[in-house]
C-alpha atoms as a PDB file:
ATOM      1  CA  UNK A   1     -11.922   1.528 -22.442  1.00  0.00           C
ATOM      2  CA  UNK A   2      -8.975   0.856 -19.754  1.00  0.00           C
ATOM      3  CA  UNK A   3      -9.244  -1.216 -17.439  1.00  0.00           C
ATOM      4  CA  UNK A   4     -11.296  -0.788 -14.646  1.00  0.00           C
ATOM      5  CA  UNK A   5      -8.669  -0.759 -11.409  1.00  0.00           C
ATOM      6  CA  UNK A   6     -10.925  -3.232  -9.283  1.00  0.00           C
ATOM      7  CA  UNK A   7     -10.614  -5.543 -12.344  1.00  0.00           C
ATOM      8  CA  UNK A   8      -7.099  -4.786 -13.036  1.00  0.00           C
ATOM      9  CA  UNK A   9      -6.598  -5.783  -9.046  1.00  0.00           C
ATOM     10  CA  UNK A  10      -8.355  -9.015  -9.592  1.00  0.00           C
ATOM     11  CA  UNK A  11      -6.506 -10.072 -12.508  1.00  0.00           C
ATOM     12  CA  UNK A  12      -2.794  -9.337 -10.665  1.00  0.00           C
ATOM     13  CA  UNK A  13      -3.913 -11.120  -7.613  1.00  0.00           C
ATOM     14  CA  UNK A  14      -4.431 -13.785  -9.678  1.00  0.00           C
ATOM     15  CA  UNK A  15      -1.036 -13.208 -11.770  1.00  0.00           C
ATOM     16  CA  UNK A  16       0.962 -12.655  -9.095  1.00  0.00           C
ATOM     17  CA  UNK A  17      -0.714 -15.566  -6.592  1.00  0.00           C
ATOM     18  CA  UNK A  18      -1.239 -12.848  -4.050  1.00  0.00           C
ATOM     19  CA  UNK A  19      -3.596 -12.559  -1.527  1.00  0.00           C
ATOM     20  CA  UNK A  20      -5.109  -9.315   0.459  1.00  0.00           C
ATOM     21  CA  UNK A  21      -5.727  -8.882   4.336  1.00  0.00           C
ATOM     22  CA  UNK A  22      -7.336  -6.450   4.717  1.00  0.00           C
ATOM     23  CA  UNK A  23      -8.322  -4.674   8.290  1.00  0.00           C
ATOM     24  CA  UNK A  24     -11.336  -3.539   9.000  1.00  0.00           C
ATOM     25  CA  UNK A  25     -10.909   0.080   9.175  1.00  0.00           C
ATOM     26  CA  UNK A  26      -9.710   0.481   5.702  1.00  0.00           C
ATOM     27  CA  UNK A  27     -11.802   2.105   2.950  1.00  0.00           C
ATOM     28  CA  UNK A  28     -14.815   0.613   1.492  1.00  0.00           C
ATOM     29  CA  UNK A  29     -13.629   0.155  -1.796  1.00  0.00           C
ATOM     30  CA  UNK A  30     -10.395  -1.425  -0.320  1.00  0.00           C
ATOM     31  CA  UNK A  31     -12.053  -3.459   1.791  1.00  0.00           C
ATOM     32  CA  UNK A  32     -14.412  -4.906  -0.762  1.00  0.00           C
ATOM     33  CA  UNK A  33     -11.472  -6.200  -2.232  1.00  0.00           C
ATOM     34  CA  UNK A  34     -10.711  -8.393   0.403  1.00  0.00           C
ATOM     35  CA  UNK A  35      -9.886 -12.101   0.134  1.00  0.00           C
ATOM     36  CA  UNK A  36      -9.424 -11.657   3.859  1.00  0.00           C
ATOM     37  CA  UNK A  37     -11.558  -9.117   5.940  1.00  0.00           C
ATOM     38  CA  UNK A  38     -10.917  -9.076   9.741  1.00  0.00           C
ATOM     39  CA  UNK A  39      -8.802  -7.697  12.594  1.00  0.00           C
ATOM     40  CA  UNK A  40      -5.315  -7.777  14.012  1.00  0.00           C
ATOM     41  CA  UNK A  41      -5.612 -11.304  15.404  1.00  0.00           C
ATOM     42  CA  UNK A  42      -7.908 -12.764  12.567  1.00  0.00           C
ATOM     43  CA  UNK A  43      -5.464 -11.301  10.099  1.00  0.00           C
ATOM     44  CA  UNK A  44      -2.298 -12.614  11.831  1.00  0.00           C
ATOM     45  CA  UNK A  45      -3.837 -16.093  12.119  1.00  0.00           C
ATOM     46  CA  UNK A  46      -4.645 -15.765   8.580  1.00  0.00           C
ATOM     47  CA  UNK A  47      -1.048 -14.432   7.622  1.00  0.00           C
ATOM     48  CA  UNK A  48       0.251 -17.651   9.323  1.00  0.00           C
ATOM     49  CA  UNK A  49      -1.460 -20.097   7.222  1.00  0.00           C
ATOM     50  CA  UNK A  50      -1.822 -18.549   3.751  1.00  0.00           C
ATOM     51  CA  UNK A  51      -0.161 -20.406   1.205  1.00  0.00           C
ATOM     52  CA  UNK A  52      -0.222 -17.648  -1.061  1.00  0.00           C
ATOM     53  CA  UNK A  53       2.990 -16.414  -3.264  1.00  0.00           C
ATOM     54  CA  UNK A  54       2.795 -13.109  -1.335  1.00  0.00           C
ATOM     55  CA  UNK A  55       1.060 -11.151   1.221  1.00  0.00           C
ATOM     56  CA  UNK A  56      -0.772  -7.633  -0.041  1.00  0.00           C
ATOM     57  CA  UNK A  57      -1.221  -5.910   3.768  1.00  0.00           C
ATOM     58  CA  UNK A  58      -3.609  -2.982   3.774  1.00  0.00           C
ATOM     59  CA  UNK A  59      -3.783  -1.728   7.069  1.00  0.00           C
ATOM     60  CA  UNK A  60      -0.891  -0.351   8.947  1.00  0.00           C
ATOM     61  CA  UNK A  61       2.627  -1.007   9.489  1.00  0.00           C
ATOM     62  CA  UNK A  62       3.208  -2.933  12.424  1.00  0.00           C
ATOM     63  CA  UNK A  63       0.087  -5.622  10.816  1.00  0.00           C
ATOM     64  CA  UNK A  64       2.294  -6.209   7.638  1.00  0.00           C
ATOM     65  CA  UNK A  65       5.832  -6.734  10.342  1.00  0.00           C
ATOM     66  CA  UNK A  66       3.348  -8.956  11.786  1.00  0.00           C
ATOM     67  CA  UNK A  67       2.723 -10.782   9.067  1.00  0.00           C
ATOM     68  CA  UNK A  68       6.650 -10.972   7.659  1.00  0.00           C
ATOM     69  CA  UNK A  69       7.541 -12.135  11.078  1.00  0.00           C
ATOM     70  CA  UNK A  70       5.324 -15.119  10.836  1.00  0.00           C
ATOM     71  CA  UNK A  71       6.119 -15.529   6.709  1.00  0.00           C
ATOM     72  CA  UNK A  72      10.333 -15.163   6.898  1.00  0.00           C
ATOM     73  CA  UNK A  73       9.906 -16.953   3.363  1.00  0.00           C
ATOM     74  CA  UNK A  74       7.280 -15.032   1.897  1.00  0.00           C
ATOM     75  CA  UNK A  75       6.834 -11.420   0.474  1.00  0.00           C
ATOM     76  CA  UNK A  76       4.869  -9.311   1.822  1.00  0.00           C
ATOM     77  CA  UNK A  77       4.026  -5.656   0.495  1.00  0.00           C
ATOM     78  CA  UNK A  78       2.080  -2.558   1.150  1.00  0.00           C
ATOM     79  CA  UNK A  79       0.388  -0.055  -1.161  1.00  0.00           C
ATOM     80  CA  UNK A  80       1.583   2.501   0.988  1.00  0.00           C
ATOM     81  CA  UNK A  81       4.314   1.069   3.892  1.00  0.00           C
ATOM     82  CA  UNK A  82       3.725   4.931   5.207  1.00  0.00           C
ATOM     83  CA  UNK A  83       0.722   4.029   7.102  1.00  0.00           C
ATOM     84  CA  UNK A  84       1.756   3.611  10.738  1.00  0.00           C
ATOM     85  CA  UNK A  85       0.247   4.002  14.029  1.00  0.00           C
ATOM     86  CA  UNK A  86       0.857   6.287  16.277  1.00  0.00           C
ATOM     87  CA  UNK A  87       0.398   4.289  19.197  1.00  0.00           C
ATOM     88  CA  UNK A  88       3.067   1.782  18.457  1.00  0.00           C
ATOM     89  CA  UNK A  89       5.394   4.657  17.674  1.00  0.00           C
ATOM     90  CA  UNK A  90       4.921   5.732  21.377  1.00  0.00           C
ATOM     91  CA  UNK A  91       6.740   2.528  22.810  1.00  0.00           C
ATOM     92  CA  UNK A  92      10.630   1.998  21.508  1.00  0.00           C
ATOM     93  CA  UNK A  93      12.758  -1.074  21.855  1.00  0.00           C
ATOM     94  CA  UNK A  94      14.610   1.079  24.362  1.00  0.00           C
ATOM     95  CA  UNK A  95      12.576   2.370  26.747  1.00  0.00           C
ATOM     96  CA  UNK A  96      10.899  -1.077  26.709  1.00  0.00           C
ATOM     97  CA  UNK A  97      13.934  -2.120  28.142  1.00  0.00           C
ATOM     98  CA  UNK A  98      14.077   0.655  30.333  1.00  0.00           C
ATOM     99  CA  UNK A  99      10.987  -0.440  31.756  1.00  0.00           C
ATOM    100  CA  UNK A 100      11.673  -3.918  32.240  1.00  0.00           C
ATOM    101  CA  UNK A 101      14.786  -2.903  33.908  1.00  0.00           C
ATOM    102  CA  UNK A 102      12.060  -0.745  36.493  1.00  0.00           C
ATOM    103  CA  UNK A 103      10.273  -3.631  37.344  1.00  0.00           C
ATOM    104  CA  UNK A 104      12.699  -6.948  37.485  1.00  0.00           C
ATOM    105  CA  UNK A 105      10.725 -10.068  37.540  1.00  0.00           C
ATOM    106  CA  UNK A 106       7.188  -8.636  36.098  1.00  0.00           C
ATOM    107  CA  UNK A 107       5.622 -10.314  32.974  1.00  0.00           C
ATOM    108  CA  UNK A 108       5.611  -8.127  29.662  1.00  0.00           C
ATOM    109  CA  UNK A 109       2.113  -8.243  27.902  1.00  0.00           C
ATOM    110  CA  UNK A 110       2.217  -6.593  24.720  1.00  0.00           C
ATOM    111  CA  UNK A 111      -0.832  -5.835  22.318  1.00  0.00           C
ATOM    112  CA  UNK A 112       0.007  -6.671  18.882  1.00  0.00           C
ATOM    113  CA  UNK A 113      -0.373  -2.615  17.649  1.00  0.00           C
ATOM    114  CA  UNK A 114       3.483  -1.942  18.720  1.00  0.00           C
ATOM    115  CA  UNK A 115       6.494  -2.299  16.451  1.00  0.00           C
ATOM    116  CA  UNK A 116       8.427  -5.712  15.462  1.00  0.00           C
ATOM    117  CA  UNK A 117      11.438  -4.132  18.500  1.00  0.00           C
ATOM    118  CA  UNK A 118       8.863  -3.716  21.162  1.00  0.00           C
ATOM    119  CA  UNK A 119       7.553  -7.274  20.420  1.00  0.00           C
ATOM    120  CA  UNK A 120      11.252  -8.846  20.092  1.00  0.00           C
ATOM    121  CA  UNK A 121      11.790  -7.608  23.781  1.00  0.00           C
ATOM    122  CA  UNK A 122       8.298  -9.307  24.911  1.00  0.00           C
ATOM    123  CA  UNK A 123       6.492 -12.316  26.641  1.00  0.00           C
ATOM    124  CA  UNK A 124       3.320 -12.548  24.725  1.00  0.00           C
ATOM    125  CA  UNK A 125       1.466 -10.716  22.379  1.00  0.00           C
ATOM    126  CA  UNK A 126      -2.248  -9.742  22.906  1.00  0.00           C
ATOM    127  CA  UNK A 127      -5.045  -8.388  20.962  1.00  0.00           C
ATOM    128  CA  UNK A 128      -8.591  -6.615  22.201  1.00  0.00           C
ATOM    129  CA  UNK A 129     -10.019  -9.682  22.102  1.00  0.00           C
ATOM    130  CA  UNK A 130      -7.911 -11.705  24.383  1.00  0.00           C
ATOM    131  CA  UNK A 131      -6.026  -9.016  26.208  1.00  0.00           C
ATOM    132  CA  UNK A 132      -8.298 -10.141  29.600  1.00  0.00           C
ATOM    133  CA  UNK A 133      -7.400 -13.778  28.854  1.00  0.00           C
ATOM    134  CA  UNK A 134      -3.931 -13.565  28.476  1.00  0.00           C
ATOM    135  CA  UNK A 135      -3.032 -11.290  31.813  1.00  0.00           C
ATOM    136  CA  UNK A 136      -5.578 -13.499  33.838  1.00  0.00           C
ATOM    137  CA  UNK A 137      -3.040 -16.829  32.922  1.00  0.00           C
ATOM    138  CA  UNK A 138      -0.268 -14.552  34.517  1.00  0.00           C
ATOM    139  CA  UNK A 139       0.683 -14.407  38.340  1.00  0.00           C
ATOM    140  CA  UNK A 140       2.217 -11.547  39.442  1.00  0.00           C
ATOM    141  CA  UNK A 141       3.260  -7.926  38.250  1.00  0.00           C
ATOM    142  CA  UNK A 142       2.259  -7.733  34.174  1.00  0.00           C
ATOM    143  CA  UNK A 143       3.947  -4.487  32.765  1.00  0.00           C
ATOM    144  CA  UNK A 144       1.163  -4.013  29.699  1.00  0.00           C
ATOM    145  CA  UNK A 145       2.283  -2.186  26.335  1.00  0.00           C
ATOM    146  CA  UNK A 146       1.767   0.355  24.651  1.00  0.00           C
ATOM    147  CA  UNK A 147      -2.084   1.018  24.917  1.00  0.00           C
ATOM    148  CA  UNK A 148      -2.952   2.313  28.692  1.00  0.00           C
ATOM    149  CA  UNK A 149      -6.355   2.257  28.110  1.00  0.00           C
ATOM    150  CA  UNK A 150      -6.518  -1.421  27.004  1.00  0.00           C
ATOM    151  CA  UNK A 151      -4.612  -2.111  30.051  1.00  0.00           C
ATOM    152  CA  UNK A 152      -7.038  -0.134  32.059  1.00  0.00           C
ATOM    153  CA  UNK A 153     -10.020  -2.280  30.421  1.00  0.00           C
ATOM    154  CA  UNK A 154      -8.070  -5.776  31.798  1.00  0.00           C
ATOM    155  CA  UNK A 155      -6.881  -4.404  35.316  1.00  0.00           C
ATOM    156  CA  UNK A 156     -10.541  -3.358  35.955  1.00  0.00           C
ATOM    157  CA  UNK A 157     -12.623  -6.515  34.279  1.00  0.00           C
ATOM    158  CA  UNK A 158     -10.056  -8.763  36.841  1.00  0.00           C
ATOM    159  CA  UNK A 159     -10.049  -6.170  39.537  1.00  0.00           C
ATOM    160  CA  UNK A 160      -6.171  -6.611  39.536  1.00  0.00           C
ATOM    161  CA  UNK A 161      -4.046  -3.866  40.577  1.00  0.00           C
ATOM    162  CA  UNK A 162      -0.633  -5.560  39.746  1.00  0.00           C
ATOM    163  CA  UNK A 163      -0.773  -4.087  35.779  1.00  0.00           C
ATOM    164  CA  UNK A 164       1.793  -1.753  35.037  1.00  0.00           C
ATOM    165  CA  UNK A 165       0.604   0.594  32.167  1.00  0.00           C
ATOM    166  CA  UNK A 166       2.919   1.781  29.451  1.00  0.00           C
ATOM    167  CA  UNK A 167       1.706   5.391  28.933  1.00  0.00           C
ATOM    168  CA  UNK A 168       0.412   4.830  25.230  1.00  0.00           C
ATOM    169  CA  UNK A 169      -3.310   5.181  23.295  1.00  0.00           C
ATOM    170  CA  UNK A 170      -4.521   5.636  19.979  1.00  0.00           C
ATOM    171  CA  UNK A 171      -5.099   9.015  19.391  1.00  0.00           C
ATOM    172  CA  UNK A 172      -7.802   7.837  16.768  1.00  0.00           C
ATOM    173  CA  UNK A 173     -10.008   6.342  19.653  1.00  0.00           C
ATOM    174  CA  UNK A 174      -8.855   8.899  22.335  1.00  0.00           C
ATOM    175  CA  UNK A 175     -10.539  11.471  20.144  1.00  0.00           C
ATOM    176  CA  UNK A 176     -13.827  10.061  20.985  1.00  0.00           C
ATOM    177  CA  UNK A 177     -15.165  11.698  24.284  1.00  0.00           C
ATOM    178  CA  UNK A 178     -18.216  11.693  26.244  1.00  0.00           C
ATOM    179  CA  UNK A 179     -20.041  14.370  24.843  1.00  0.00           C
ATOM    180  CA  UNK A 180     -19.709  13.172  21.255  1.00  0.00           C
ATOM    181  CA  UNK A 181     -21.489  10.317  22.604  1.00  0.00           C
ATOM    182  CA  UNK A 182     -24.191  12.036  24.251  1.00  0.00           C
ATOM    183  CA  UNK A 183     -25.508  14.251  21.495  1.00  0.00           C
ATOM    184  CA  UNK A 184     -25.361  11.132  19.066  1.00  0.00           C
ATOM    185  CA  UNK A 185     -27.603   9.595  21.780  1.00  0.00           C
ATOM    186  CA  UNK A 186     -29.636  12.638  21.614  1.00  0.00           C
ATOM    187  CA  UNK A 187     -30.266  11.981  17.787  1.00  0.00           C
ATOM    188  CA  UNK A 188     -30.539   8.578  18.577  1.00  0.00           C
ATOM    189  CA  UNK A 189     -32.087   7.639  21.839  1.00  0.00           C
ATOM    190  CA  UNK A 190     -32.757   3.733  21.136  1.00  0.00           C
ATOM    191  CA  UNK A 191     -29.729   3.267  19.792  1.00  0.00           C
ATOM    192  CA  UNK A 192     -26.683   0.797  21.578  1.00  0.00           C
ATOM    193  CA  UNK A 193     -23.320   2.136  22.003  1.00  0.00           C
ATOM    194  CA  UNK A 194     -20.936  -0.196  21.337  1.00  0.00           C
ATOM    195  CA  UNK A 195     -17.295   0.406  21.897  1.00  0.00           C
ATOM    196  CA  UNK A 196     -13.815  -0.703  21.372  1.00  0.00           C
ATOM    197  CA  UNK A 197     -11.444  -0.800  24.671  1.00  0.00           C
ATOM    198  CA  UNK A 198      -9.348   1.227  23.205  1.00  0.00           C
ATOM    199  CA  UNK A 199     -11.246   4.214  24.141  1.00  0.00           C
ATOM    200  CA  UNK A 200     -11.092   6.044  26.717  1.00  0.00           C
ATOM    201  CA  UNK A 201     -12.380   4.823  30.021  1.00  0.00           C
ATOM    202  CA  UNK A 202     -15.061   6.910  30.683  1.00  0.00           C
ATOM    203  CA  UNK A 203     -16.382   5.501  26.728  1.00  0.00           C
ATOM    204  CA  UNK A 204     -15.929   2.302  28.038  1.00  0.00           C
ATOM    205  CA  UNK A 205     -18.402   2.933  30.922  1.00  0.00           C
ATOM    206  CA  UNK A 206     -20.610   4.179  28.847  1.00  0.00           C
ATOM    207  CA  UNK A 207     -21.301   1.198  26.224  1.00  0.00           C
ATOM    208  CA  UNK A 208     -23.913  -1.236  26.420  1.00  0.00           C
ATOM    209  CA  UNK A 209     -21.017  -3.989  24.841  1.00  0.00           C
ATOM    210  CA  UNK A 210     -17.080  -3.776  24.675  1.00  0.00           C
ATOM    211  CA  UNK A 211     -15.249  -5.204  22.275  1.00  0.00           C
ATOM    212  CA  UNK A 212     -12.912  -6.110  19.728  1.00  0.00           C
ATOM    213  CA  UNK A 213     -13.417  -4.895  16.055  1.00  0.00           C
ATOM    214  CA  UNK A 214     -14.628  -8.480  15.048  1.00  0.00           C
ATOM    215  CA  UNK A 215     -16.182  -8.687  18.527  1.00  0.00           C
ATOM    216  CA  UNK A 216     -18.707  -5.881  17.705  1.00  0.00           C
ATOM    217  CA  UNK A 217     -19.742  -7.106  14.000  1.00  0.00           C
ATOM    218  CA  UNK A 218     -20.862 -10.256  15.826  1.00  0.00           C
ATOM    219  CA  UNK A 219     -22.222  -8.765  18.810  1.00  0.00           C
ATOM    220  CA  UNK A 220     -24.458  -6.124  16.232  1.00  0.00           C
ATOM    221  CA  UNK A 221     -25.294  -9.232  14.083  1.00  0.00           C
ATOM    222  CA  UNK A 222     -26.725 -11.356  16.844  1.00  0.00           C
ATOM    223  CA  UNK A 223     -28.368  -8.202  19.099  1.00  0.00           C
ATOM    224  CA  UNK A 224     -31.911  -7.604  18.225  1.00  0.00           C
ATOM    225  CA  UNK A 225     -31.389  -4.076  18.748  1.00  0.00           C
ATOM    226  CA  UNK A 226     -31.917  -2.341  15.357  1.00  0.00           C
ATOM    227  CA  UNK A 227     -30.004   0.876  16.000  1.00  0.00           C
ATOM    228  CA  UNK A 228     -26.062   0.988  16.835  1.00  0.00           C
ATOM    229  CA  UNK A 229     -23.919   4.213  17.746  1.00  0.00           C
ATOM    230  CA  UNK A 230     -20.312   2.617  16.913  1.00  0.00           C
ATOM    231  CA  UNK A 231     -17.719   4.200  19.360  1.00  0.00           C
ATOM    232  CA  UNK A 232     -14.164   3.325  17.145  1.00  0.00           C
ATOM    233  CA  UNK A 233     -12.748   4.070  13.997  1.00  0.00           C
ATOM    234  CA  UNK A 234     -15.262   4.906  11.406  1.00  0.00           C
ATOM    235  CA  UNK A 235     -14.316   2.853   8.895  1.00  0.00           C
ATOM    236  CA  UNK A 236     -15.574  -0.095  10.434  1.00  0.00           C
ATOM    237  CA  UNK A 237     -19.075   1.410   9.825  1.00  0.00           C
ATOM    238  CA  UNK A 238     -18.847   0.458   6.226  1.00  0.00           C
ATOM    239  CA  UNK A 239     -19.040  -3.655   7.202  1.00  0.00           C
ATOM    240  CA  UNK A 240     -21.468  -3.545   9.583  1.00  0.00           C
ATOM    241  CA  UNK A 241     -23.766  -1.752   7.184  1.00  0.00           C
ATOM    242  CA  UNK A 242     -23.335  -3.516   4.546  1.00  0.00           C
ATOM    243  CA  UNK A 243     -23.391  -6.994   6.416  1.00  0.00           C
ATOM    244  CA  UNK A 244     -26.864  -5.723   8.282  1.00  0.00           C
ATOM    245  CA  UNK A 245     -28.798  -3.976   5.616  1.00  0.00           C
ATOM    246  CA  UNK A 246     -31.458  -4.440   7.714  1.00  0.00           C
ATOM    247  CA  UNK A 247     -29.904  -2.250  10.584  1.00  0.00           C
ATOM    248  CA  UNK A 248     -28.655   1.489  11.623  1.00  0.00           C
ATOM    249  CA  UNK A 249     -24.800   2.084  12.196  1.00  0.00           C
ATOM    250  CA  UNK A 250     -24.266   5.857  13.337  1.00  0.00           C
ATOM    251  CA  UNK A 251     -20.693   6.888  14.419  1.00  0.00           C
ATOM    252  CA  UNK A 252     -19.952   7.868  18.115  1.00  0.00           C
ATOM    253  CA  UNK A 253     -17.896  10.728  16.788  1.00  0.00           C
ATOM    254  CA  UNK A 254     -17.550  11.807  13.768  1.00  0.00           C
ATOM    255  CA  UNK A 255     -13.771  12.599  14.664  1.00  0.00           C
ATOM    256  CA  UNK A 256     -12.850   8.924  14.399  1.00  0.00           C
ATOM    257  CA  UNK A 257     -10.922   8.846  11.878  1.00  0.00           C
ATOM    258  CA  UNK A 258      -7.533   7.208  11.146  1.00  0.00           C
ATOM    259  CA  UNK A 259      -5.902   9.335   8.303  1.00  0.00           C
ATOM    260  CA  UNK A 260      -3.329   6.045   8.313  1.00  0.00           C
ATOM    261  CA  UNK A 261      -5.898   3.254   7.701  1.00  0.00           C
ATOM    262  CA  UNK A 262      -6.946   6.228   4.984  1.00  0.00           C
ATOM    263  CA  UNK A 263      -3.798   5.975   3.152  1.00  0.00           C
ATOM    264  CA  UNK A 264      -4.417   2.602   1.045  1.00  0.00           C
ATOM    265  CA  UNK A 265      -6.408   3.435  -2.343  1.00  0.00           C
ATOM    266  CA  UNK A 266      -7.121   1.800  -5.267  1.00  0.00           C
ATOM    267  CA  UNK A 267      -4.862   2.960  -7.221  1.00  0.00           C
ATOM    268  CA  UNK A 268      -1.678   2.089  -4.963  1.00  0.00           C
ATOM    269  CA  UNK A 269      -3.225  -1.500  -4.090  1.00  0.00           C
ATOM    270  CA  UNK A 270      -2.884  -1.559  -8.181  1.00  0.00           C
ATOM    271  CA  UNK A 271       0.011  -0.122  -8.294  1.00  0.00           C
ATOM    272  CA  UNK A 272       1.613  -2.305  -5.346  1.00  0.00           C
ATOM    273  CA  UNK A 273       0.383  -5.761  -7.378  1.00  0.00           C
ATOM    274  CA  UNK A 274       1.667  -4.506 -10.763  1.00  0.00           C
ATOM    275  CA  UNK A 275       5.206  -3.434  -9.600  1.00  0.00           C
ATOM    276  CA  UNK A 276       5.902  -5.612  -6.181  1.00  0.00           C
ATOM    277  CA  UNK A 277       6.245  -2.014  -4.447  1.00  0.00           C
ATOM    278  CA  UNK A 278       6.352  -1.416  -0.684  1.00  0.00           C
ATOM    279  CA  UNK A 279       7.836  -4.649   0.750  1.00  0.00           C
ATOM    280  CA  UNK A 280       7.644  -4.708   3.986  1.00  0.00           C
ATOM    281  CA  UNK A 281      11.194  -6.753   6.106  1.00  0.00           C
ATOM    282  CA  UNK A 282      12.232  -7.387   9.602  1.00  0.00           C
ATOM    283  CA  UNK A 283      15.750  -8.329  10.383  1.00  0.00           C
ATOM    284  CA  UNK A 284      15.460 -11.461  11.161  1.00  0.00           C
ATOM    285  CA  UNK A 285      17.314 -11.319  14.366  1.00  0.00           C
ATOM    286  CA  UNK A 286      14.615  -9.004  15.595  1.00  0.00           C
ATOM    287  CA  UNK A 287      12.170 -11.513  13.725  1.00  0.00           C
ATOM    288  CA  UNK A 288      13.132 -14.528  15.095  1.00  0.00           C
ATOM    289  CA  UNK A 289      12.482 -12.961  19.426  1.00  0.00           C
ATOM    290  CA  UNK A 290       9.522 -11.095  18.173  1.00  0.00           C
ATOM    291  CA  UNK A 291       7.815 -14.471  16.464  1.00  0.00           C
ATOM    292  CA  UNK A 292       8.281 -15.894  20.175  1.00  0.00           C
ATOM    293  CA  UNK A 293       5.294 -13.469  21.835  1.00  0.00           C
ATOM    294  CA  UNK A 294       3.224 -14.130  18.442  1.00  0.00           C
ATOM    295  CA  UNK A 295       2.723 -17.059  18.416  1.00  0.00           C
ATOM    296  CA  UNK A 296       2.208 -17.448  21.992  1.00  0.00           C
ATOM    297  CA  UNK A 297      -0.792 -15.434  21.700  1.00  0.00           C
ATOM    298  CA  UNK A 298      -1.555 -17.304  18.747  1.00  0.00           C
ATOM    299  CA  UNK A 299      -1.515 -20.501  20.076  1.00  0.00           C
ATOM    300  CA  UNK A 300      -3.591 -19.345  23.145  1.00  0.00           C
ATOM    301  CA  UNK A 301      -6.119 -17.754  20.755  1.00  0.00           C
ATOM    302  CA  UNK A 302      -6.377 -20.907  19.173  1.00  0.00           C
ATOM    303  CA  UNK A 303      -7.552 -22.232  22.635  1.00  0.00           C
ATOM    304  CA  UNK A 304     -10.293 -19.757  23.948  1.00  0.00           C
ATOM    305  CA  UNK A 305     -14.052 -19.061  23.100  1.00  0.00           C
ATOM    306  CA  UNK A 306     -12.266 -16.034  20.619  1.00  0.00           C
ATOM    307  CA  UNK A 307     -10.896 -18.705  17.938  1.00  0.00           C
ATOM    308  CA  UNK A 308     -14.386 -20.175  17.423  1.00  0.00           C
ATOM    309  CA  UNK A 309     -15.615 -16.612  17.109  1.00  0.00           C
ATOM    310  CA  UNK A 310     -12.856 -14.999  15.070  1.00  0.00           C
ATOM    311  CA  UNK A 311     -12.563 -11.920  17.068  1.00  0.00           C
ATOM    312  CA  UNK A 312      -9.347 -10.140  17.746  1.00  0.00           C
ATOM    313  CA  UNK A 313      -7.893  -6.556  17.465  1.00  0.00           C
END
């Protein structure tokens, strides 16, 4: 009989001295495979102090840059390096500086889904999780990349009006709209909505609880509500159900779906262990600005309420 591939993965991790992040919005089977299951910030943290070999990234581009940046000594690879994200596509190295150039003197804040050139040309990093935290240390103008509605979320939990949005999203999460989550509430009328800020505003002002990826497994674990309506990418559904058998996980819309966290599968995870496939590099004069911002946001994570909790992106 051949091999089956989940055993075939677990004997190259082992060969090869790998280990797999994995984000939260990948497949089941992928993220059953796991030696790492989290989000952007729990990932990165977890990037930093592997002392794996190599790095196996499934989740999208700029995660596994992420990762290389803070491991300019260590491999890392994806099963498929074509999984990117829109969002960080929407902000270049250039018209970052284009913007700075707008707005002499302000602060750049940007979230950690943008590309290694956005980063290099940054302050700090932020994820969902500490995206409040880290613009409420900052006095004065904050120009906030690439995700407008995150920056919305911040400027209207402070009640500051100094942030400066870069005019990005993720279509993924902009797909969800207010009367998806109506008729789900329809079908489910006890049910909390819990959302990522990512969405759009108007979702946000809708949910019972905001938060980060890792921010709403916790949240759902501790509520005592027993029914959830899940307002981000669907994929996340998968842990929450199968780390609260005991509760209901219904999607917000059914349209959240990210056909680039959908690009990993068992057979290129195999395929990426067996053959070393889909490295992932950053020159390292881009890597060497761009680790700056990280590990700023890094080190502050380490120093809030979110470390103790895990949460980030």
């Amino acid at each position: 009989m051949p091999e089956d591939l989940r055993e075939r993965v677990a004997r190259l991790r082992a060969e090869r001295n790998a280990v797999i992040l994995v984000h939260n919005y990948e497949p089941g089977p992928i993220q059953d495979l796991a030696d790492h299951l989290g989000d952007s910030l729990g990932l990165a943290r977890q990037a930093a102090q592997t002392r794996a070999a190599c790095i196996v990234f499934c989740g999208v581009h700029f995660m596994a840059e992420t990762a290389a940046i803070l491991n300019p000594d260590k491999p890392v690879y994806m099963p498929d390096p074509h999984a990117g994200c829109p969002m960080a596509n929407m902000c270049t190295g250039r018209e970052l500086a284009a913007f700075k150039a707008q707005h002499p003197g302000a602060t750049v804040v940007t979230y950690v889904n943008s590309t290694a050139e956005v980063k290099a040309q940054s302050d700090i990093c932020c994820t969902s999780a500490n995206a409040v935290d880290v613009v409420r240390d900052i006095a004065g103008k904050v120009l906030f990349v690439p995700d407008r509605n995150l920056a919305d979320y911040a400027a209207r939990t402070l009640d500051r009006e100094d942030i400066v949005p870069w005019n990005g999203f993720c279509p993924t999460h902009e797909r969800i709209l207010p009367e998806h989550v109506a008729a789900a509430r329809a079908e489910h009328p006890e049910a909390e909505l819990v959302a990522h800020p990512e969405c759009r505003p108007a979702i946000v002002d809708l949910a019972d609880h905001v938060a980060s990826t890792s921010g709403i497994v916790r949240y759902c674990a501790e509520s005592r509500a027993r029914e959830f309506l899940v307002a981000t990418e669907v994929g996340l559904l998968h842990r929450l159900r199968k780390e609260n058998p005991d509760k209901a996980f219904y999607p917000a819309s059914q349209v959240a779906d990210c056909p680039d966290m959908k690009l990993t599968t068992l057979e290129k995870l195999a395929w990426c262990l067996e053959e070393r496939s889909g490295r992932v590099q950053v020159p390292e004069e881009i890597a060497a600005r761009a680790r700056v911002p990280i590990e700023r946001m890094l080190e502050k994570a380490a120093r809030s309420p979110v470390a103790a909790r895990g949460e980030g992106g």
